[in-house]
PDB file of N, CA and C in Angstrom:
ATOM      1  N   UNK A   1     -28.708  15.971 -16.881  1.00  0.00           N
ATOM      2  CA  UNK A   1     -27.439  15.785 -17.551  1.00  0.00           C
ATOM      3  C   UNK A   1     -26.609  17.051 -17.412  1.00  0.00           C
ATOM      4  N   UNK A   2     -25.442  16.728 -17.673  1.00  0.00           N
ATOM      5  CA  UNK A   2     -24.286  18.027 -17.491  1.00  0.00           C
ATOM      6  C   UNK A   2     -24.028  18.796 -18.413  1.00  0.00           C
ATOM      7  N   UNK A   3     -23.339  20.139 -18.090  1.00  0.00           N
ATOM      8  CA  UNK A   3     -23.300  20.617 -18.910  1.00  0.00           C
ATOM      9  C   UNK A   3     -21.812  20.381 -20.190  1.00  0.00           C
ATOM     10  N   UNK A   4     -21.515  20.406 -21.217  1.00  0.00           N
ATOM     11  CA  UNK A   4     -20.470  20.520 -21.596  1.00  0.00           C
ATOM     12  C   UNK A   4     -19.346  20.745 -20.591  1.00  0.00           C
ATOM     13  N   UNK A   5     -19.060  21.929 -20.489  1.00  0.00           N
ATOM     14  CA  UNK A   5     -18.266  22.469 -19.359  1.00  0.00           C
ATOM     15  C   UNK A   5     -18.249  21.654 -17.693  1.00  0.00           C
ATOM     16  N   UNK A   6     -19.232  21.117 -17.087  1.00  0.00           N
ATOM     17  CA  UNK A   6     -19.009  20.075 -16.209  1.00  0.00           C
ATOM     18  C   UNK A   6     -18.714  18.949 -16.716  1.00  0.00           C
ATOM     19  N   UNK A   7     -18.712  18.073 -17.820  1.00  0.00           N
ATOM     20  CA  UNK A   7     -18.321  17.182 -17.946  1.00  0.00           C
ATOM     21  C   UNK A   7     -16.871  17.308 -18.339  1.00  0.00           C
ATOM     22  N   UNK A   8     -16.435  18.146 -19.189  1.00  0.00           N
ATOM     23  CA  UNK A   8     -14.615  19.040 -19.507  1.00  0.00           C
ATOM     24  C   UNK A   8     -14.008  18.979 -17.687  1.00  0.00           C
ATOM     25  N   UNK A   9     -14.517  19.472 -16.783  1.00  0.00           N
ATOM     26  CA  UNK A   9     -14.216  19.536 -15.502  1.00  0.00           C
ATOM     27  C   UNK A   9     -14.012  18.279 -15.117  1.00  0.00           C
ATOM     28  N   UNK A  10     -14.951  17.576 -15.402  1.00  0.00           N
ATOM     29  CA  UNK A  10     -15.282  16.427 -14.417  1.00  0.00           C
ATOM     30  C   UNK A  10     -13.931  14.929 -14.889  1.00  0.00           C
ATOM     31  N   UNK A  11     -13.742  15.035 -16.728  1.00  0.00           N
ATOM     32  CA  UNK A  11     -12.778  14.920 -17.246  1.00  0.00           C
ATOM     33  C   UNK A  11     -11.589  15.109 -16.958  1.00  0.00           C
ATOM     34  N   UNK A  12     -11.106  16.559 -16.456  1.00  0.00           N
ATOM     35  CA  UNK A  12      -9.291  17.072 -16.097  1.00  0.00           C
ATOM     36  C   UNK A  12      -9.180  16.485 -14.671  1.00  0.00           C
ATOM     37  N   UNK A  13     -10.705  16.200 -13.930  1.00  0.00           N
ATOM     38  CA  UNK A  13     -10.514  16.160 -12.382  1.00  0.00           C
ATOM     39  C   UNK A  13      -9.534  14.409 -12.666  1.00  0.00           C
ATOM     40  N   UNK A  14     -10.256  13.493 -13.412  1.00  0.00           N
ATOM     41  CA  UNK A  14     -10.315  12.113 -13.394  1.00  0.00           C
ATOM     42  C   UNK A  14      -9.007  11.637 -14.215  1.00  0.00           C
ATOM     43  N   UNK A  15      -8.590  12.888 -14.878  1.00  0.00           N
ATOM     44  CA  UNK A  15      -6.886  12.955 -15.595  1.00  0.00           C
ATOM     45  C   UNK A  15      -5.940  12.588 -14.669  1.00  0.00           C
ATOM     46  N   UNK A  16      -6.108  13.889 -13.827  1.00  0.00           N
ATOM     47  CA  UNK A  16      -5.296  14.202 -12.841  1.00  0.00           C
ATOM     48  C   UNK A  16      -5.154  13.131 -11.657  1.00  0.00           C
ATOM     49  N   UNK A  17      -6.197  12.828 -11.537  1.00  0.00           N
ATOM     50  CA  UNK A  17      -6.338  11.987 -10.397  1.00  0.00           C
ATOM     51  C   UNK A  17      -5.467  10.534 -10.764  1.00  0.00           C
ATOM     52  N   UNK A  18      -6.192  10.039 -11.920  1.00  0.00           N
ATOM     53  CA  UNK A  18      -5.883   8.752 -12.707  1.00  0.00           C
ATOM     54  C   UNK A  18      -4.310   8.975 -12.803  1.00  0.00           C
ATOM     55  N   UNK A  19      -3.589  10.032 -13.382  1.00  0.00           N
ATOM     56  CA  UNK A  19      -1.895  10.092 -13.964  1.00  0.00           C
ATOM     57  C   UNK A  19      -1.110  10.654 -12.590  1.00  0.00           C
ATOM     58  N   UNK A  20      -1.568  11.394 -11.374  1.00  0.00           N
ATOM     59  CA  UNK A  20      -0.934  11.735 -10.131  1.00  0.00           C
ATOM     60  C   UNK A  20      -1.331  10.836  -8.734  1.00  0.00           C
ATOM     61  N   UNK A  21      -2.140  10.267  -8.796  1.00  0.00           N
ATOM     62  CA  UNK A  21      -2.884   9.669  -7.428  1.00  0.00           C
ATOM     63  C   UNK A  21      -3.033   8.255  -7.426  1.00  0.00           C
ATOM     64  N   UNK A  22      -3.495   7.907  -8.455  1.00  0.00           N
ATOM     65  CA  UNK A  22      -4.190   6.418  -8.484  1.00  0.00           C
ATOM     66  C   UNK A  22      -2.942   5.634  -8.425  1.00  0.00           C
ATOM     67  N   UNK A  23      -2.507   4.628  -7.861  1.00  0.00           N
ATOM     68  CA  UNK A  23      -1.864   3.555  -8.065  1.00  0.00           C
ATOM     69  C   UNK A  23      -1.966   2.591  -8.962  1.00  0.00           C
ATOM     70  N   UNK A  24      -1.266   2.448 -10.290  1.00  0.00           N
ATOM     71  CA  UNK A  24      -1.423   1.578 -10.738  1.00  0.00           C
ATOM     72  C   UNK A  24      -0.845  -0.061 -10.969  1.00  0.00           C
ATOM     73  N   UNK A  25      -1.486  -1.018 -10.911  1.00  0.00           N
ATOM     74  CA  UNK A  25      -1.071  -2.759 -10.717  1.00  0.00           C
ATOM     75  C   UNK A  25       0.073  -2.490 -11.471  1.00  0.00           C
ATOM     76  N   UNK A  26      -0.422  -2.364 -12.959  1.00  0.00           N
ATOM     77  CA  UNK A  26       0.626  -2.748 -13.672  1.00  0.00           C
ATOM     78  C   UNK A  26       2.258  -2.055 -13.695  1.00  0.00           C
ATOM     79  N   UNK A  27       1.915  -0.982 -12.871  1.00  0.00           N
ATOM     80  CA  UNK A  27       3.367  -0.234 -12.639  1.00  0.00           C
ATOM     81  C   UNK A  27       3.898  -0.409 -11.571  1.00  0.00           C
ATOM     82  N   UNK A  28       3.488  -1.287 -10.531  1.00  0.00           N
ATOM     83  CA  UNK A  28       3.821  -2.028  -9.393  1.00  0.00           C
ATOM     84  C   UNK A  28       3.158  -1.198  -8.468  1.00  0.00           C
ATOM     85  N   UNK A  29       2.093  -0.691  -8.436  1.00  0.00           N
ATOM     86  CA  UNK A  29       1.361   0.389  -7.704  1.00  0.00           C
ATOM     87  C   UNK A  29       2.180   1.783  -7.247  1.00  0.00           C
ATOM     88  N   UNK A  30       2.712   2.064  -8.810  1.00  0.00           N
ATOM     89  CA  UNK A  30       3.079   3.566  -8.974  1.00  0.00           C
ATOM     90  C   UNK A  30       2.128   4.255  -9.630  1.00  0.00           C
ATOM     91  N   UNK A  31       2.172   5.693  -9.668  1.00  0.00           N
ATOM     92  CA  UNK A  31       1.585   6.427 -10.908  1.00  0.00           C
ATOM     93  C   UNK A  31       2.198   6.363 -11.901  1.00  0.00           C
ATOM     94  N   UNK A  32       1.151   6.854 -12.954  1.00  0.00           N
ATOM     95  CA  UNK A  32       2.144   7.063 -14.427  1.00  0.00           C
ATOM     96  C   UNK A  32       3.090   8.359 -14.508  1.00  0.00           C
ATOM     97  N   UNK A  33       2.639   8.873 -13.856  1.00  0.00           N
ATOM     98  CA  UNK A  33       3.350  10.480 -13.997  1.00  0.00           C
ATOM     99  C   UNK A  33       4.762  10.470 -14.003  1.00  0.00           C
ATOM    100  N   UNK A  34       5.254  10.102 -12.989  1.00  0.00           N
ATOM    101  CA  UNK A  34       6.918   9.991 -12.691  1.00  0.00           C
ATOM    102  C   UNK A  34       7.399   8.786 -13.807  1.00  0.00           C
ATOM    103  N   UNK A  35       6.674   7.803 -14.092  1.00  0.00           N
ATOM    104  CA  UNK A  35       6.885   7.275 -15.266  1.00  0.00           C
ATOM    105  C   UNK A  35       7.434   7.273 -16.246  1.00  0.00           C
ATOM    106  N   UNK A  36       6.620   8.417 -16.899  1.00  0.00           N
ATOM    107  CA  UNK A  36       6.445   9.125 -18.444  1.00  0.00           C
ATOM    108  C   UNK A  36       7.830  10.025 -18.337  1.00  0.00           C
ATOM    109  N   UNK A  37       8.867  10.525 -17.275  1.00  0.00           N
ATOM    110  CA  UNK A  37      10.145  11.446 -17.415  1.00  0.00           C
ATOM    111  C   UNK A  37      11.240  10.151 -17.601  1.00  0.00           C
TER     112      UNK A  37
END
């Protein structure tokens, strides 16, 4: 198992990824990021 601190990491990686990268359906396969301004 991980440590605190790798799972905090592993967390901001899956932020970032999820709110800058991922395409999402329901936003017509935008991110949320540009969204949220």
């Amino acid at each position: 198992m991980g440590s605190r601190l790798s799972v905090r990491q592993w967390l901001a990686m899956f932020v970032q990824y999820d709110n800058f990268q991922r395409p999402h359906q329901s936003l017509d396969s935008r991110t949320p990021a540009p969204e949220d301004n």
